[in-house]
Protein backbone atom coordinates (compact mmCIF):
# COMPACT_ATOMS: atom_id res chain seq x y z
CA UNK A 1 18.34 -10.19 -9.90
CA UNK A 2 15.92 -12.88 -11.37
CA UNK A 3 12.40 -13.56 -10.42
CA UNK A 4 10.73 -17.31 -10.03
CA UNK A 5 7.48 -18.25 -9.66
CA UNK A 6 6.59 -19.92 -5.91
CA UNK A 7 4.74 -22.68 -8.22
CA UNK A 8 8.47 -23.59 -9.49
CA UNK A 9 6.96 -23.82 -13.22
CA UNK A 10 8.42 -21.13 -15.19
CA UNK A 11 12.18 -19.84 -16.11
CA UNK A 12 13.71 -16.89 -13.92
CA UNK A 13 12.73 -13.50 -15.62
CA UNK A 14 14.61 -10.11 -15.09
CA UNK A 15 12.77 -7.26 -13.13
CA UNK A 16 10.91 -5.25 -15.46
CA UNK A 17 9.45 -8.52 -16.83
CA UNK A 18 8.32 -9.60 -13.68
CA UNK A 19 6.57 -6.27 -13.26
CA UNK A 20 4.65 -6.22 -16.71
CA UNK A 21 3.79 -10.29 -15.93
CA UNK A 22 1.90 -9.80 -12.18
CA UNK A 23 0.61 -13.21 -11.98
CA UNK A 24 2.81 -15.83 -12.91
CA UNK A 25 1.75 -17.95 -15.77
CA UNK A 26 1.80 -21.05 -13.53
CA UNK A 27 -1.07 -19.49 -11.21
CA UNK A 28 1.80 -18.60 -8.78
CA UNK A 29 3.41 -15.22 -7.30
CA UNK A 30 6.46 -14.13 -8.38
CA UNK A 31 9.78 -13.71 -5.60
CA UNK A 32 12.93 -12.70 -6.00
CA UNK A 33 16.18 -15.82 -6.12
CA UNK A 34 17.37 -14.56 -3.23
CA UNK A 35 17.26 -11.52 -0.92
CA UNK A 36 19.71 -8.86 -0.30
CA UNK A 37 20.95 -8.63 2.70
CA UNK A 38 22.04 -5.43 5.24
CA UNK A 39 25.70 -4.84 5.33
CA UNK A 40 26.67 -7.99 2.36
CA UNK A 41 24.35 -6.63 -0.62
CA UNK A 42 22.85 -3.86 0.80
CA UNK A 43 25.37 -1.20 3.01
CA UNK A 44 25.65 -1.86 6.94
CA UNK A 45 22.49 -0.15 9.32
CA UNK A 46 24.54 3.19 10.50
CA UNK A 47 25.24 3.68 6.92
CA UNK A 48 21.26 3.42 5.29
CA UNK A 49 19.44 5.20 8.54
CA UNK A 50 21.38 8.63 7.58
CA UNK A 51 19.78 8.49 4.33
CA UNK A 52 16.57 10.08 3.19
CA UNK A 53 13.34 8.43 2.07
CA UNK A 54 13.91 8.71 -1.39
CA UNK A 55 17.41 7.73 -1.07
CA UNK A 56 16.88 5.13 0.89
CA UNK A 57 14.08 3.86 -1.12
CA UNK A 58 16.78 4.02 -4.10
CA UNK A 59 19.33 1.59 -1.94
CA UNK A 60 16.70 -1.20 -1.02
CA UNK A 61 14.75 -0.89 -5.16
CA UNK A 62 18.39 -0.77 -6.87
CA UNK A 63 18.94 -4.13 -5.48
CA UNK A 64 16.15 -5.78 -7.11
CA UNK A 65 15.46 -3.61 -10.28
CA UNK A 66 19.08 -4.56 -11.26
CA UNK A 67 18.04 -4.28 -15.04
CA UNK A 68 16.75 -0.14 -15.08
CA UNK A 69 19.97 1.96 -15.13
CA UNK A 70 20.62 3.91 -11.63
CA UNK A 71 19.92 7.94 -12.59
CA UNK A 72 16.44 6.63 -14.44
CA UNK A 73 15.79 4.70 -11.22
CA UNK A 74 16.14 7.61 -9.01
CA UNK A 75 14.03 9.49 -11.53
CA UNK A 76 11.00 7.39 -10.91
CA UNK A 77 11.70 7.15 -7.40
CA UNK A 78 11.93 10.72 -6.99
CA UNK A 79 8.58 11.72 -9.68
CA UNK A 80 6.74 8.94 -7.22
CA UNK A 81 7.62 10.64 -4.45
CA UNK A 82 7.06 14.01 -5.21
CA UNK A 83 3.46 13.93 -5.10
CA UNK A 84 3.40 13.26 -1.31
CA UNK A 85 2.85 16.01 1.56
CA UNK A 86 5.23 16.09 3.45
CA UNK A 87 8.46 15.20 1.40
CA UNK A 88 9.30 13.22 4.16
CA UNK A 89 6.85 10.67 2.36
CA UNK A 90 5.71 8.52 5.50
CA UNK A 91 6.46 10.52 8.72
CA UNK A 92 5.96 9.12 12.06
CA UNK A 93 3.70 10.73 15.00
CA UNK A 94 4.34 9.61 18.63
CA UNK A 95 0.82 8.81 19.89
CA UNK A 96 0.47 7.72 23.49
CA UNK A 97 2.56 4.80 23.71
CA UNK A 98 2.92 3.79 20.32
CA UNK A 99 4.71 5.38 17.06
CA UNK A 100 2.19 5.64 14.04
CA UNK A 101 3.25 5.68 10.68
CA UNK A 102 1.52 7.70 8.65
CA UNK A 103 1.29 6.01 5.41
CA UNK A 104 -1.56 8.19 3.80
CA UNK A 105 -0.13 11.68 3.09
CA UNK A 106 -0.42 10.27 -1.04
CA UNK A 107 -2.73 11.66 -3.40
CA UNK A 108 -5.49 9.23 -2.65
CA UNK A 109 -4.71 9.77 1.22
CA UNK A 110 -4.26 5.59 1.63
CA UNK A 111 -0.81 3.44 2.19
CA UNK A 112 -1.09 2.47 -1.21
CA UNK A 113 -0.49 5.14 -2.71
CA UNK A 114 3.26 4.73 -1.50
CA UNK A 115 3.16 1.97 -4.24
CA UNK A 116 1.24 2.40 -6.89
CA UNK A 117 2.32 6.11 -7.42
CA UNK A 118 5.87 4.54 -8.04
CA UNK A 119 4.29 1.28 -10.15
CA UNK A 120 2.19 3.61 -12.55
CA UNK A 121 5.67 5.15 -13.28
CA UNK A 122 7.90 2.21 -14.11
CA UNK A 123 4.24 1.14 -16.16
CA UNK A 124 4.82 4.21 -18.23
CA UNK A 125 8.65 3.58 -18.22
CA UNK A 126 8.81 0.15 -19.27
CA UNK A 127 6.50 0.97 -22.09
CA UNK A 128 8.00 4.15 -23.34
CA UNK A 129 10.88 1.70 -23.87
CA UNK A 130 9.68 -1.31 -25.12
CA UNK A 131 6.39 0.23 -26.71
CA UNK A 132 3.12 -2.10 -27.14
CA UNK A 133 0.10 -1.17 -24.45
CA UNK A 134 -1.24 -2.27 -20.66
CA UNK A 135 -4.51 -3.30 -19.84
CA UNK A 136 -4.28 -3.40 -16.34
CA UNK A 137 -6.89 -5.64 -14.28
CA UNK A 138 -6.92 -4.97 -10.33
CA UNK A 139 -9.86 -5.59 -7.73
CA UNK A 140 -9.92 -3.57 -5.26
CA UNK A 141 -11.74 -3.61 -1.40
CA UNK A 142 -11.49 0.19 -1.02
CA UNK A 143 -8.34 2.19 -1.24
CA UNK A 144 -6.35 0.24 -3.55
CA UNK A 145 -8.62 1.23 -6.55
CA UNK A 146 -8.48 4.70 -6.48
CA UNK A 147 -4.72 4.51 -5.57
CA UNK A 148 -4.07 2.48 -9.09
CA UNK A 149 -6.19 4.97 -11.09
CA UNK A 150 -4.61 8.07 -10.04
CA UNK A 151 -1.20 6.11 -10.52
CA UNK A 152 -1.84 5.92 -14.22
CA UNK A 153 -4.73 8.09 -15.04
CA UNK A 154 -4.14 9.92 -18.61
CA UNK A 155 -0.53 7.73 -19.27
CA UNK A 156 -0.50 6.99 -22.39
CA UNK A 157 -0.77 3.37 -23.71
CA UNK A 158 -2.52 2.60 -20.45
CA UNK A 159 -6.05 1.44 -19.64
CA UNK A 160 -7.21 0.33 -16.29
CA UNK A 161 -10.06 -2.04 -15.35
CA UNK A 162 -10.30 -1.68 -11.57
CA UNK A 163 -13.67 -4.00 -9.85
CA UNK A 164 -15.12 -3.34 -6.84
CA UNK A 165 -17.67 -5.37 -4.87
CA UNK A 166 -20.95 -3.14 -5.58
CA UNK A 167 -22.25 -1.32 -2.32
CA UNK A 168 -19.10 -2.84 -0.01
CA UNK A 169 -16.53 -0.10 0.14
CA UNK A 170 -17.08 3.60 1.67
CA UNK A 171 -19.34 5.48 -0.16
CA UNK A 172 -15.72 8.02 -0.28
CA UNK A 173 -13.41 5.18 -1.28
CA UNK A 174 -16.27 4.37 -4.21
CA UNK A 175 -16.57 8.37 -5.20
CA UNK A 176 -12.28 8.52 -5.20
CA UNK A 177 -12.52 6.05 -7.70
CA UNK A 178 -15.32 6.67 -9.89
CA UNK A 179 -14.70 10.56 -10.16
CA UNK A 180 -11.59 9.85 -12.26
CA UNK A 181 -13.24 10.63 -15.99
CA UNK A 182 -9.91 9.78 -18.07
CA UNK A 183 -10.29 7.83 -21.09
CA UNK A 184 -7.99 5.17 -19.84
CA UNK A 185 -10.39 4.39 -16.84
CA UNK A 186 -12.68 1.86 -16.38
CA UNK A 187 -15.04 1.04 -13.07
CA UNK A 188 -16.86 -2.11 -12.68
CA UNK A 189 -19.36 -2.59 -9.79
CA UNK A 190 -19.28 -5.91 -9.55
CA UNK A 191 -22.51 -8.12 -7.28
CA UNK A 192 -20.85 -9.54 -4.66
CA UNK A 193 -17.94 -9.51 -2.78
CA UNK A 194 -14.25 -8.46 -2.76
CA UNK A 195 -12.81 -12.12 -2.50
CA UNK A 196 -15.06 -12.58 -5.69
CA UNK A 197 -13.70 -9.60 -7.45
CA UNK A 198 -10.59 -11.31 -6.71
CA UNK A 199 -11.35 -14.75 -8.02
CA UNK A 200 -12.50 -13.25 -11.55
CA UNK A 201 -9.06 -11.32 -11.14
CA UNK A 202 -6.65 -14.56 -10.92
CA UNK A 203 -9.03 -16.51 -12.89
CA UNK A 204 -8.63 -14.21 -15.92
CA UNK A 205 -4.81 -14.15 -15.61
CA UNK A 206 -4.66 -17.98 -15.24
CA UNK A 207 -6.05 -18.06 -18.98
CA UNK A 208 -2.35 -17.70 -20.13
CA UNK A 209 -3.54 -17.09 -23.91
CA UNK A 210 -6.52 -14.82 -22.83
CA UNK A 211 -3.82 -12.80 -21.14
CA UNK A 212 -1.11 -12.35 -23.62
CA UNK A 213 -3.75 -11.48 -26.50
CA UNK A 214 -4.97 -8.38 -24.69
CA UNK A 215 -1.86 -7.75 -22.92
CA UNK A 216 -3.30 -7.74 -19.75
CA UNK A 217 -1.29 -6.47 -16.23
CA UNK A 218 -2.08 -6.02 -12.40
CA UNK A 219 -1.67 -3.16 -10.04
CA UNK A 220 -2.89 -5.60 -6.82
CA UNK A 221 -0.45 -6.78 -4.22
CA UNK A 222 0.39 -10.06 -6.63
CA UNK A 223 2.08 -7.59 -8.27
CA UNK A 224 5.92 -8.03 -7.37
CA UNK A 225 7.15 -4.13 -7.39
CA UNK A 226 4.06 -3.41 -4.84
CA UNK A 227 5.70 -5.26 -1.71
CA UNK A 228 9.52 -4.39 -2.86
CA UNK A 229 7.75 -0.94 -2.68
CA UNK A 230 6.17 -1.40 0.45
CA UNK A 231 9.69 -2.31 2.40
CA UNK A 232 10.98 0.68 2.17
CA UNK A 233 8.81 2.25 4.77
CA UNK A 234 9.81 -0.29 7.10
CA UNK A 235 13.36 0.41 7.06
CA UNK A 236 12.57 4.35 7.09
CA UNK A 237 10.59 3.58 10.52
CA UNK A 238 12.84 1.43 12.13
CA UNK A 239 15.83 3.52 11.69
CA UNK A 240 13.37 7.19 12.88
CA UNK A 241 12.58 5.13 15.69
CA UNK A 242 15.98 3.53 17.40
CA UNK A 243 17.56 6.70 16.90
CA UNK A 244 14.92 8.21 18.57
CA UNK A 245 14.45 5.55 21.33
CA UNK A 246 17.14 4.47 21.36
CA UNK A 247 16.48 0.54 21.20
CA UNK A 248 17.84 -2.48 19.51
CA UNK A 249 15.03 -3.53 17.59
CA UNK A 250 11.31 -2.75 17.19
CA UNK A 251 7.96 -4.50 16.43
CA UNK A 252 5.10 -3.31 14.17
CA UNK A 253 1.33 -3.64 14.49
CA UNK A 254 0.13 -3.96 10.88
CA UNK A 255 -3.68 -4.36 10.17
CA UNK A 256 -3.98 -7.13 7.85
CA UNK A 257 -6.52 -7.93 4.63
CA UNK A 258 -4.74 -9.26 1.91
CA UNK A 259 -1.48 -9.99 3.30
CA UNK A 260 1.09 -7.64 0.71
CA UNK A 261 1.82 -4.82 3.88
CA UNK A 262 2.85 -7.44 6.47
CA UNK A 263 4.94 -9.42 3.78
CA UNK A 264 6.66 -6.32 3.27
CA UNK A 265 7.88 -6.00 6.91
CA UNK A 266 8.28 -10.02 6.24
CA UNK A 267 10.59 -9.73 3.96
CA UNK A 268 12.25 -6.23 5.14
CA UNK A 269 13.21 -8.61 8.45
CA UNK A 270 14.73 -11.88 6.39
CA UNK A 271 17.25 -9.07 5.22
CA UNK A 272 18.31 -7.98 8.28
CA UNK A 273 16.09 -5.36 9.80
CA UNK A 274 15.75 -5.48 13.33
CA UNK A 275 11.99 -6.45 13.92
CA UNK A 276 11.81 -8.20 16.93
CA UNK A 277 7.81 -9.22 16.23
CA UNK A 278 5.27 -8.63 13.42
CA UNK A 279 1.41 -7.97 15.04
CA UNK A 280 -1.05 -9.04 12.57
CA UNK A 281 -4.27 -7.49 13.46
CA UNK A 282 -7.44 -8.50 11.25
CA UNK A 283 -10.99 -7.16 11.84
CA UNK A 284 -13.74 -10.05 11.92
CA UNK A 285 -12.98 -11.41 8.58
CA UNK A 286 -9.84 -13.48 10.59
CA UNK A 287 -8.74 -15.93 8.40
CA UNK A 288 -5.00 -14.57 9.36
CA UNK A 289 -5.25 -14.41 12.44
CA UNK A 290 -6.53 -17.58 13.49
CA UNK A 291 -3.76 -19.43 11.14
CA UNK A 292 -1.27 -17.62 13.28
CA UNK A 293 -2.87 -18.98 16.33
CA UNK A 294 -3.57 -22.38 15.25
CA UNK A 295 -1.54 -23.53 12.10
CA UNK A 296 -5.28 -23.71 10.06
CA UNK A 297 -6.12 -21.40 7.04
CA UNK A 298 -9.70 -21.75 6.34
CA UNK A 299 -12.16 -19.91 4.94
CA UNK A 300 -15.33 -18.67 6.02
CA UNK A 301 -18.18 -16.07 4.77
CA UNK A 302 -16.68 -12.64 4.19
CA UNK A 303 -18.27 -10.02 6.83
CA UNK A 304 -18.53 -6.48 6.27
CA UNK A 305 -17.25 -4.38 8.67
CA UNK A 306 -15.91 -0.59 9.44
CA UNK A 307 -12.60 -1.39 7.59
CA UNK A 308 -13.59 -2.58 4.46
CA UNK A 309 -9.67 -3.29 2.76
CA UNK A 310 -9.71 -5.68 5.48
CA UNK A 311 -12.95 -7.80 4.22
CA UNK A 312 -11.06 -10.68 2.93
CA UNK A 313 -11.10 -14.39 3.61
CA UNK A 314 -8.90 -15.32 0.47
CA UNK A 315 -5.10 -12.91 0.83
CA UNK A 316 -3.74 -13.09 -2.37
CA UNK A 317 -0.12 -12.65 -0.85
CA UNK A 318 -0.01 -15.38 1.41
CA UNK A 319 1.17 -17.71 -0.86
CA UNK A 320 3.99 -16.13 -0.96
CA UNK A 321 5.09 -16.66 2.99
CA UNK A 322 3.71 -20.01 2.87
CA UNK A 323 6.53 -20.67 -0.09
CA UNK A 324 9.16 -19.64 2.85
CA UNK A 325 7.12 -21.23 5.30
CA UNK A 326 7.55 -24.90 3.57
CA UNK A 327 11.55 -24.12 2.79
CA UNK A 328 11.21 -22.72 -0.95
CA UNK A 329 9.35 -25.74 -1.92
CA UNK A 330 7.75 -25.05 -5.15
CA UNK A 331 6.03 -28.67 -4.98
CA UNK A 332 5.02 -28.99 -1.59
CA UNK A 333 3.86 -25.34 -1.99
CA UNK A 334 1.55 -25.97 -4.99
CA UNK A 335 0.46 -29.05 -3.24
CA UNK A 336 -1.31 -26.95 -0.08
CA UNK A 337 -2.02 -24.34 -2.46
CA UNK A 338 -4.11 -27.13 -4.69
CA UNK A 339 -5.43 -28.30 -1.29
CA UNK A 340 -6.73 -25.04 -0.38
CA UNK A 341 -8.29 -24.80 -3.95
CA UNK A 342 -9.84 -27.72 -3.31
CA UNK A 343 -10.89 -28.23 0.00
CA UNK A 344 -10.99 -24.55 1.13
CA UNK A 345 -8.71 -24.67 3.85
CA UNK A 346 -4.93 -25.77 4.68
CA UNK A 347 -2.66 -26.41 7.48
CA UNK A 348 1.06 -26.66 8.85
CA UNK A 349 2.79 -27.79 11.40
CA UNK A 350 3.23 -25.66 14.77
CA UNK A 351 7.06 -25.23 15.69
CA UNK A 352 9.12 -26.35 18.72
CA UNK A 353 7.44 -23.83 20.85
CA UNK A 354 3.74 -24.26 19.66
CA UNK A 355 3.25 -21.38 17.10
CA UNK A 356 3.36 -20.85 13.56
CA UNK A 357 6.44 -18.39 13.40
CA UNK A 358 7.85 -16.95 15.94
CA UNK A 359 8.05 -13.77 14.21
CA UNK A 360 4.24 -13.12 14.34
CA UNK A 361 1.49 -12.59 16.73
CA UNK A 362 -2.09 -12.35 16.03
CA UNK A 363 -5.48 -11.05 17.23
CA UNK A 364 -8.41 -9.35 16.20
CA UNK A 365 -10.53 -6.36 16.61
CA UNK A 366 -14.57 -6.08 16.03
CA UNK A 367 -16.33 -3.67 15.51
CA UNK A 368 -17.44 -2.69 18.96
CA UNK A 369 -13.37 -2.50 19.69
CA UNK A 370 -12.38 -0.64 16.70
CA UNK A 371 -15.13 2.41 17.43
CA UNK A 372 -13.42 2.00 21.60
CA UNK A 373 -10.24 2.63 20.19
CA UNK A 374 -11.49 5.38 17.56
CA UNK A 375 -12.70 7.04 20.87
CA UNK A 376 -9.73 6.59 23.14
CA UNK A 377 -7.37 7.67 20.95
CA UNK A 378 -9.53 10.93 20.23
CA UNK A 379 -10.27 11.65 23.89
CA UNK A 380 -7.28 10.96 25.15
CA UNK A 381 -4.79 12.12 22.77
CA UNK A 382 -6.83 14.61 20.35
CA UNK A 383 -5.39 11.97 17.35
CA UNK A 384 -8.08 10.54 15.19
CA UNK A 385 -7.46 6.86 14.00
CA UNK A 386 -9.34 5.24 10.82
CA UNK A 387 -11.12 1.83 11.83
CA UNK A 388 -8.26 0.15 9.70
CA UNK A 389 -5.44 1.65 12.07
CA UNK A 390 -8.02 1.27 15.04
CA UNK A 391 -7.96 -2.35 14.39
CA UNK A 392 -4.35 -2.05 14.59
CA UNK A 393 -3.52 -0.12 17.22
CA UNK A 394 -6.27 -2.42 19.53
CA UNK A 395 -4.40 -5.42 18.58
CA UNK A 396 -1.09 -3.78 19.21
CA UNK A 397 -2.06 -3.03 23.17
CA UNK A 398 -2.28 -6.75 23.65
CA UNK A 399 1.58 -7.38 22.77
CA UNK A 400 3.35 -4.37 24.23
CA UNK A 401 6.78 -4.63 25.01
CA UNK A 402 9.08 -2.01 27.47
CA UNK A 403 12.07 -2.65 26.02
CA UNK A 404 10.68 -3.34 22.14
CA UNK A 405 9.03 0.62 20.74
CA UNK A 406 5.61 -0.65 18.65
CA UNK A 407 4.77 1.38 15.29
CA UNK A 408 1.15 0.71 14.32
CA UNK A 409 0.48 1.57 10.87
CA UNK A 410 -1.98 4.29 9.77
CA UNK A 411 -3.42 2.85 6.62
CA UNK A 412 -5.72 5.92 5.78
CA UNK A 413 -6.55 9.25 6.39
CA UNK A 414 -9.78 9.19 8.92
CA UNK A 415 -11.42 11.86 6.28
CA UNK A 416 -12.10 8.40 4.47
CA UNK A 417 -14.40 7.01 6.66
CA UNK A 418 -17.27 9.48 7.88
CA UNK A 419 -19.48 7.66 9.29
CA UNK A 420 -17.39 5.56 11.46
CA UNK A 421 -15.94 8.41 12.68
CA UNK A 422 -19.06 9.99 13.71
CA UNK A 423 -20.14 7.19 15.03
CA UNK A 424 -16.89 6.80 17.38
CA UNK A 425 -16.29 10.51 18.61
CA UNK A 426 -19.59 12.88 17.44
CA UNK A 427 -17.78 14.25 15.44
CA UNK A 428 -16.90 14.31 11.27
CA UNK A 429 -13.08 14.97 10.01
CA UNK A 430 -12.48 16.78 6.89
CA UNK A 431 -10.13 16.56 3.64
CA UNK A 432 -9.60 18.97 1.28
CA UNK A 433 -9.27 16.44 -1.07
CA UNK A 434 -12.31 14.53 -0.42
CA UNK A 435 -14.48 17.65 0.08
CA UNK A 436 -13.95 18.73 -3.49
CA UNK A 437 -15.49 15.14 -4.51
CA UNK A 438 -18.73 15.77 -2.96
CA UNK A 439 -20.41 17.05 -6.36
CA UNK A 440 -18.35 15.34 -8.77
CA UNK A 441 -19.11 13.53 -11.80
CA UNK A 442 -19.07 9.62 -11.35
CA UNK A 443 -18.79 7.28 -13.68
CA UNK A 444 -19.27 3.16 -13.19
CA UNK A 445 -20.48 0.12 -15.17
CA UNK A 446 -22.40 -2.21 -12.78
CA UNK A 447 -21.45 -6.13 -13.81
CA UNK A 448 -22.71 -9.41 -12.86
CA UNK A 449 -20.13 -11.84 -10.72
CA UNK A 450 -19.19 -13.85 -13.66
CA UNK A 451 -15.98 -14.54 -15.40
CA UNK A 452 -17.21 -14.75 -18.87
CA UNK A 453 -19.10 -11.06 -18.45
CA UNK A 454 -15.65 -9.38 -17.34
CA UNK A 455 -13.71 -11.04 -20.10
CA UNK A 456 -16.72 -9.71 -22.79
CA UNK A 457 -16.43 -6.48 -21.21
CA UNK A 458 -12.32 -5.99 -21.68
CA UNK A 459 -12.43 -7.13 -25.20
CA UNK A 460 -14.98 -4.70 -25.72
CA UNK A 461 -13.50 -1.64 -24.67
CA UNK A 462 -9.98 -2.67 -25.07
């Protein structure tokens, strides 16, 4: 399996190259040539839902990581997976009428966890094998952060730069992150916002040169092994859920920031996987959402809300559906992406029946909503959502379907997000894990919003 760039401007590279590049050195995201597909490439449905997690996780990676040998492949899969409660990795919990997937039983209690605790092993990997050092770069809007550090926290040859926008994530998503006192760890509070964090991010790997000097690498959702990571969970959900409904296909609520979860089911659909719809559910910041409703991505001022991962007006993965979207068109792909650079905003033509895709749906929740749901859920069903899954799950009532089962994915442990919480049902919910962090030692640089500062501040600690 080779990977291109959706700019079209660099030669196919294997796997584990594509995972050490991130960013593509054309400024674009890197995709697979093609996609397996269920029963050619990849065995028939009855065959993969019998499997286990970590099984099946091996059948879907195998297919793309065609150059690591099979028994160290289910290695990593299996050292990833071991750190999750229950074994059963993402388990699903009927709630009212909806399924939710729990994505958060990782160490960091957040969905990504269920990628970056398999990423910070094929890091170590790779490296063991080819020697030479990562510096990995990432910005972060709350749990992705403190998922990347405690994926590669102590590895050696390994240092990780992780920036988050200063005073805009929970104050328990900020302690997760800066309570991790490794040597290989670096926090940067940066003054302003995510979508800035972001822009120093891509700028920094555009600068080809800058890049391959201080081997530089990413743990964010540009990151190719992320999303391949993320599919998994949507086969292991579709498959717990016919058998258990017995239903043809299904359709999944996914609260939306940056765009890499919903690409996942994306993607886990184009090979085969019976997803009748894909919900995209964004909070105010609705840049998504209203391209799905209109055919216009354009941005706006970034809004903080109760779910801060979903704070974004700039998602990082779209690109990578709008390079399906426009036929695999490098060209006319680069040319709304330079557009959008531009101009800050970009459009495309509504099909035959006055939509975007017909895969996808849209809406948003605000805040008012989000603490509703929060409160319903609680009342009515003694389950506590976090405002991410809230967002979700409110969305998600909009497009119910009898004969279609909807799983709503639960992007983080409640525990995360005390105040909201409080705020919704009177009452506070607890984590071991985050309870220990209550009197632990932080430790964070605070940096201007400025390219040049971030690049000084690498190459000094580097």
């Amino acid at each position: 399996m080779k990977y291109i760039s959706t700019r079209g401007r660099m030669a196919p590279i294997g796997f584990q190259d594509a995972v050490m590049t991130g960013l593509a050195p054309d400024g674009g995201l890197l995709l697979p040539e093609d996609l397996p597909i269920i029963g050619k490439e990849l065995p028939d449905i009855g065959t993969l839902s019998k499997l286990s997690y970590q099984e099946l996780a091996f059948e879907v990676i195998s297919r793309f990581a065609t150059d690591i040998p099979a028994d160290d492949l289910k290695k990593l899969i299996n050292d990833s997976y071991s750190t999750f409660q229950p074994l059963e990795v993402t388990p699903l919990v009927e709630v009212g009428d909806f399924q939710i997937l729990e994505l958060f039983h990782g160490p960091t209690l957040a969905f990504k966890d269920v990628a970056l605790q398999f990423l910070g092993n094929l890091f170590e990997y790779i490296l063991e094998r080819r020697g030479g050092e990562l510096n990995i770069l990432g910005a972060t809007s709350g749990d992705t952060g403190s998922a990347a550090i405690h994926g590669v926290r102590g590895k050696p040859n390994i240092n990780i730069f992780i920036m988050h926008p200063a005073g805009r994530t929970s104050p328990l998503q900020e302690k997760q992150m800066t309570s991790v006192l490794d040597d290989n760890v670096f926090n940067l509070a940066v003054d302003g916002t995510f979508d800035d964090c972001q822009n120093i991010m891509k700028t920094i790997f555009g600068e080809v040169d800058f890049k391959t000097k201080h081997s530089l690498g990413s743990v964010n959702s540009v990151n190719w092994a992320r999303v391949l990571a993320q599919t998994v969970y949507y086969f292991y959900a579709t498959f717990q859920t016919l058998e258990k409904t017995g239903a043809k296909s299904v359709q999944f609520s996914v609260p939306t920031g940056n765009f890499g979860d919903i690409l996942a089911g994306y993607l886990a659909q184009k090979m085969g996987l019976p997803i009748s719809k894909l919900i995209l559910a964004t909070n105010e910041n609705d840049i998504l959402s209203r391209f799905f409703n209109s055919g216009i991505y354009g941005m706006s001022e970034v809004v903080p809300t109760l779910s801060p991962s979903m704070d974004i007006q700039v998602a990082s993965n779209f690109e990578r559906y709008l390079y399906y979207k426009v036929g695999q068109n490098a060209e006319k792909l680069a040319a709304l992406m330079d557009g959008f650079k531009d101009n800050g905003s970009l459009s495309v033509e509504l099909n035959e029946n006055g939509v975007v895709d017909d895969l996808f749906t849209a809406g948003r929740g605000d805040t008012a909503s989000t603490l509703e749901t929060i409160k319903k859920y609680h009342d009515q069903y003694g389950y506590v959502l976090d405002p991410h899954t809230a967002v979700g799950v409110h969305v998600a009532e909009k497009f119910q379907c009898l004969e279609t089962p909807t799983i709503c994915l639960a992007t983080a442990h409640p525990a995360k997000f005390t105040q909201a919480i409080i705020d919704a049902t009177g009452e506070a919910v607890h984590h071991p894990t985050l309870d220990a962090l209550a009197d632990a030692e932080t430790r964070c640089d605070s940096i201007i919003n400025d390219v040049d500062v971030v690049k000084r501040y690498l190459v000094s600690h580097i």
